[in-house]
Protein backbone atom coordinates (compact mmCIF):
# COMPACT_ATOMS: atom_id res chain seq x y z
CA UNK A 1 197.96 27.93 196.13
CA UNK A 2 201.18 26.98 197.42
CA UNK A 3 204.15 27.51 195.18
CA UNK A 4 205.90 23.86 194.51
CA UNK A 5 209.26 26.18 193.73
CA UNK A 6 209.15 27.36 197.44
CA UNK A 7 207.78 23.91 198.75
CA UNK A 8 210.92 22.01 196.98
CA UNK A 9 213.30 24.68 198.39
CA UNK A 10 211.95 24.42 201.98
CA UNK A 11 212.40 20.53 201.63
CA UNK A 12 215.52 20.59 200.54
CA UNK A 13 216.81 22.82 202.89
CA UNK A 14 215.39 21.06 205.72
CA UNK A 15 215.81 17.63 205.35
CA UNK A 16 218.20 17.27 208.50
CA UNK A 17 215.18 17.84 210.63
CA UNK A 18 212.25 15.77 209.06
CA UNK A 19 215.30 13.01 209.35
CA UNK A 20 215.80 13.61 212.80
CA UNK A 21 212.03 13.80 213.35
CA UNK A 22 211.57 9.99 211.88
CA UNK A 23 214.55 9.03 214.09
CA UNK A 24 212.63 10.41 216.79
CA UNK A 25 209.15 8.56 216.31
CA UNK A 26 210.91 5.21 215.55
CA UNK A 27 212.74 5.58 219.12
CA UNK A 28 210.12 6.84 220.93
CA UNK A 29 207.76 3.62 219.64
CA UNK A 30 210.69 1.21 220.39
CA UNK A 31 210.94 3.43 223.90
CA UNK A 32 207.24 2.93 224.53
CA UNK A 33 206.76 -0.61 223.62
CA UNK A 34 210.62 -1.93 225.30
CA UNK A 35 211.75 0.96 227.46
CA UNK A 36 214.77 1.00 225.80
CA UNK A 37 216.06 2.85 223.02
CA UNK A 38 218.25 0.47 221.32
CA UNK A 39 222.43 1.31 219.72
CA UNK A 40 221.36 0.53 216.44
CA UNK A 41 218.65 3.32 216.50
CA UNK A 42 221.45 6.20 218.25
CA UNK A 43 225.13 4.81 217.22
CA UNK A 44 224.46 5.70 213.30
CA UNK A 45 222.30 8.64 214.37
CA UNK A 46 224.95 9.89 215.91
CA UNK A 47 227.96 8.56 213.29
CA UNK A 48 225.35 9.88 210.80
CA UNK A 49 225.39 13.37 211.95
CA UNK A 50 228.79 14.04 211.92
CA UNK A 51 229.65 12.69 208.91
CA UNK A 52 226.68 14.46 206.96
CA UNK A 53 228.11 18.09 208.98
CA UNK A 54 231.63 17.23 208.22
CA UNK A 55 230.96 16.28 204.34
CA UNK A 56 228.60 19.43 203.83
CA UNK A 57 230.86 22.19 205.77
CA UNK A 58 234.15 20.40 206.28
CA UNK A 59 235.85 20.55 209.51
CA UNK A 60 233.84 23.56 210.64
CA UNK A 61 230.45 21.48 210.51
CA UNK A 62 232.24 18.60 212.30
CA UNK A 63 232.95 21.04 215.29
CA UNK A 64 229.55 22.03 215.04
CA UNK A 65 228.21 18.64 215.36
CA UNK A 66 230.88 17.38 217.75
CA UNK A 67 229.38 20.39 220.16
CA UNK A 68 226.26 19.62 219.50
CA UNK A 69 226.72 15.96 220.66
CA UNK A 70 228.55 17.05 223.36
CA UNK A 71 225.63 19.15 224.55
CA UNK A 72 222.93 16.50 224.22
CA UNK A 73 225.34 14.08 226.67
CA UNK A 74 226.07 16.85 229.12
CA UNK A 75 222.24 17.31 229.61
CA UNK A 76 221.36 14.27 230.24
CA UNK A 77 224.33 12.09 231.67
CA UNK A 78 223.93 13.71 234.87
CA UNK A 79 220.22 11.44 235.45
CA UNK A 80 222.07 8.69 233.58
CA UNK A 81 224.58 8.76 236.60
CA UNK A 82 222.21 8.97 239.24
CA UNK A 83 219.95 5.98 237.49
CA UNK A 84 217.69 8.44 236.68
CA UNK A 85 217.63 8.11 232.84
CA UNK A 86 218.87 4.88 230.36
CA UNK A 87 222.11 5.15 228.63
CA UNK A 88 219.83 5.42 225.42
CA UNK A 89 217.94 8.09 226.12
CA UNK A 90 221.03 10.16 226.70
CA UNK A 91 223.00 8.96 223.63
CA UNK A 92 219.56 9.76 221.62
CA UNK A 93 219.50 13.48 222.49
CA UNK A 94 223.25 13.22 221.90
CA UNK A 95 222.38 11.85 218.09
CA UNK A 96 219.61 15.30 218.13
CA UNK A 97 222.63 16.99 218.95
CA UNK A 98 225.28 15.61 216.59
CA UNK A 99 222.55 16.82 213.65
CA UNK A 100 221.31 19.62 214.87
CA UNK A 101 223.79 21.63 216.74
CA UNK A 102 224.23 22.64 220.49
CA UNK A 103 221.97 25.69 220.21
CA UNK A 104 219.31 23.79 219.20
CA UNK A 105 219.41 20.37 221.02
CA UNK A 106 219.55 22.94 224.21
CA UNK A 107 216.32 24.55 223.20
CA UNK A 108 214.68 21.02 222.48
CA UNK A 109 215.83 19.72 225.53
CA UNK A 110 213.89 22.35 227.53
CA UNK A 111 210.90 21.28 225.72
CA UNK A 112 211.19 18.19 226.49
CA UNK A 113 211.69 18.59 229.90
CA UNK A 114 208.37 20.27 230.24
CA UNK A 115 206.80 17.36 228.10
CA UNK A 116 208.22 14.82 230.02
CA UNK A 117 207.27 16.62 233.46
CA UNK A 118 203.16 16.90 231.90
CA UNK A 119 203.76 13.29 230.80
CA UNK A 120 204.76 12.04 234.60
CA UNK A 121 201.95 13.87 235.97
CA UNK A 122 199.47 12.27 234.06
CA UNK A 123 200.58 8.91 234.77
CA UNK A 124 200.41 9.78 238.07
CA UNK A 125 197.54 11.07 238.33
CA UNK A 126 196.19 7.84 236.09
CA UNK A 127 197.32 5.62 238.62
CA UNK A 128 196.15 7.46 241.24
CA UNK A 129 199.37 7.09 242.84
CA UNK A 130 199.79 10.95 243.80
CA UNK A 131 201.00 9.98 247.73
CA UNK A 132 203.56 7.47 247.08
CA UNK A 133 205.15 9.07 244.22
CA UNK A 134 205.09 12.77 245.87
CA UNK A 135 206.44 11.09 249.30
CA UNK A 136 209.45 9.10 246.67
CA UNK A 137 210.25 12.10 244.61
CA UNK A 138 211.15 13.69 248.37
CA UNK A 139 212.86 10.98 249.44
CA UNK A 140 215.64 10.82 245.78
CA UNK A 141 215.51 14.51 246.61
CA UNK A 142 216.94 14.13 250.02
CA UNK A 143 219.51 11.45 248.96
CA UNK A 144 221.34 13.75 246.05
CA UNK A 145 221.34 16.29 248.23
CA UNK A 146 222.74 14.49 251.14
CA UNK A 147 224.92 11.52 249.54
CA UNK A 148 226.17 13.14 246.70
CA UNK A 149 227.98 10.32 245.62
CA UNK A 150 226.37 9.47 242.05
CA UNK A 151 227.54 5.65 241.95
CA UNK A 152 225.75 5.38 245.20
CA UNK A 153 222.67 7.09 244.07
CA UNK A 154 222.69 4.64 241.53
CA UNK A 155 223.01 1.50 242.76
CA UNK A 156 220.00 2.95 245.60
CA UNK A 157 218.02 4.08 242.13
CA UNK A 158 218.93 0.31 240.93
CA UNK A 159 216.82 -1.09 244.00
CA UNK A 160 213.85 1.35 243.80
CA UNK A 161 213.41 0.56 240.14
CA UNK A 162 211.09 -2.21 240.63
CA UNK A 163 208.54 0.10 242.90
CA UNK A 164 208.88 3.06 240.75
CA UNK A 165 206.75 4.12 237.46
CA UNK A 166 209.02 4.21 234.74
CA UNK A 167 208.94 7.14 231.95
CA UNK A 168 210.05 5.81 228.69
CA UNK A 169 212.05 9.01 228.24
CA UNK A 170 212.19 8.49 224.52
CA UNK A 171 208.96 10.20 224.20
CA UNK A 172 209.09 13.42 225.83
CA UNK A 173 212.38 13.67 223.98
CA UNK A 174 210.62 13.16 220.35
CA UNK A 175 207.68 15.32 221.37
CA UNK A 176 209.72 18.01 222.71
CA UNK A 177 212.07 18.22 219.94
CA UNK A 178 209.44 17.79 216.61
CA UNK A 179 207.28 20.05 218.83
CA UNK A 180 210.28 22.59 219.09
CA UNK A 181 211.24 21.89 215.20
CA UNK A 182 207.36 22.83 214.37
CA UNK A 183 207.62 25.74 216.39
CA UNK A 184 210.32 27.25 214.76
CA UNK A 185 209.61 26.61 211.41
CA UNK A 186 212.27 23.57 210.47
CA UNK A 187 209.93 21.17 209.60
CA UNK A 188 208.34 23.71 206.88
């Protein structure tokens, strides 16, 4: 039998995450359905964080959520830049960050990452379009390492977009990090 003393504890304590964690599934739908993860999902994520860190541990928590915001834009702006990645996708690992810390947005980022590389695989592989997305990832290979020049990269990534498979990258990011929360215990 589980003890409701322990279960009310747990929930209290860890009520940033499961918030985060609804966040996450209402982007990732919106992500899905629109390929865009829209400002008034990630602007009061974000806002939200810090205030909630700054009103429970002052300016210390703000610092801690100001990093952790920091983090979540630092991994991600670099695809942004490239036209890799949508401006919402970065701001909503930045909004993970701003409530969860660096630490952990890092660790969820990895996961996602991995998620998001199964997820591209298998639509790949769905679309039995192995050849012309092998011989494309090669080719934006070849131009960041030879042109270097990210508003360039862009603008090419701007004309490709139309032949490419897009990766609503809300997903892997909200499978990643609930899948990371779960794994470490913060949803319990």
């Amino acid at each position: 039998m589980i003890d409701s003393s322990l279960l009310g504890a747990s929930a209290n304590q860890n009520w940033p995450f499961w918030l985060v964690t609804i966040t996450l599934v209402v982007a990732a739908v919106i992500d899905g359905y629109k390929l865009k993860v829209p400002n008034w999902i990630t602007f009061p994520m974000i806002l939200s964080g810090w205030a909630v860190s700054a009103m429970s541990f002052g300016w210390a928590g703000l610092g801690w959520s100001l990093v952790g915001t920091l983090v979540g834009l630092a991994l991600l702006l670099p695809a942004y830049a490239i036209g890799g990645m949508g401006a919402g996708d970065v701001k909503l690992l930045a909004g993970v960050g701003a409530w969860v810390g660096g630490t952990v947005t890092l660790y969820a980022y990895c996961v996602s990452v991995l998620i998001g590389g199964v997820i591209a695989i298998l639509m790949v592989l769905y679309r039995r379009s192995w050849h012309k997305h092998y011989s494309q990832f090669w080719t934006i290979w070849n131009e960041m390492i030879t042109i270097r020049d990210p508003e360039q990269l862009s603008v090419i990534a701007a004309d490709r977009k139309s032949t490419m498979l897009l990766l609503p990258y809300g997903i892997p990011i909200a499978i990643g990090t609930i899948a990371y929360f779960a794994y470490t215990g913060m949803l319990l």
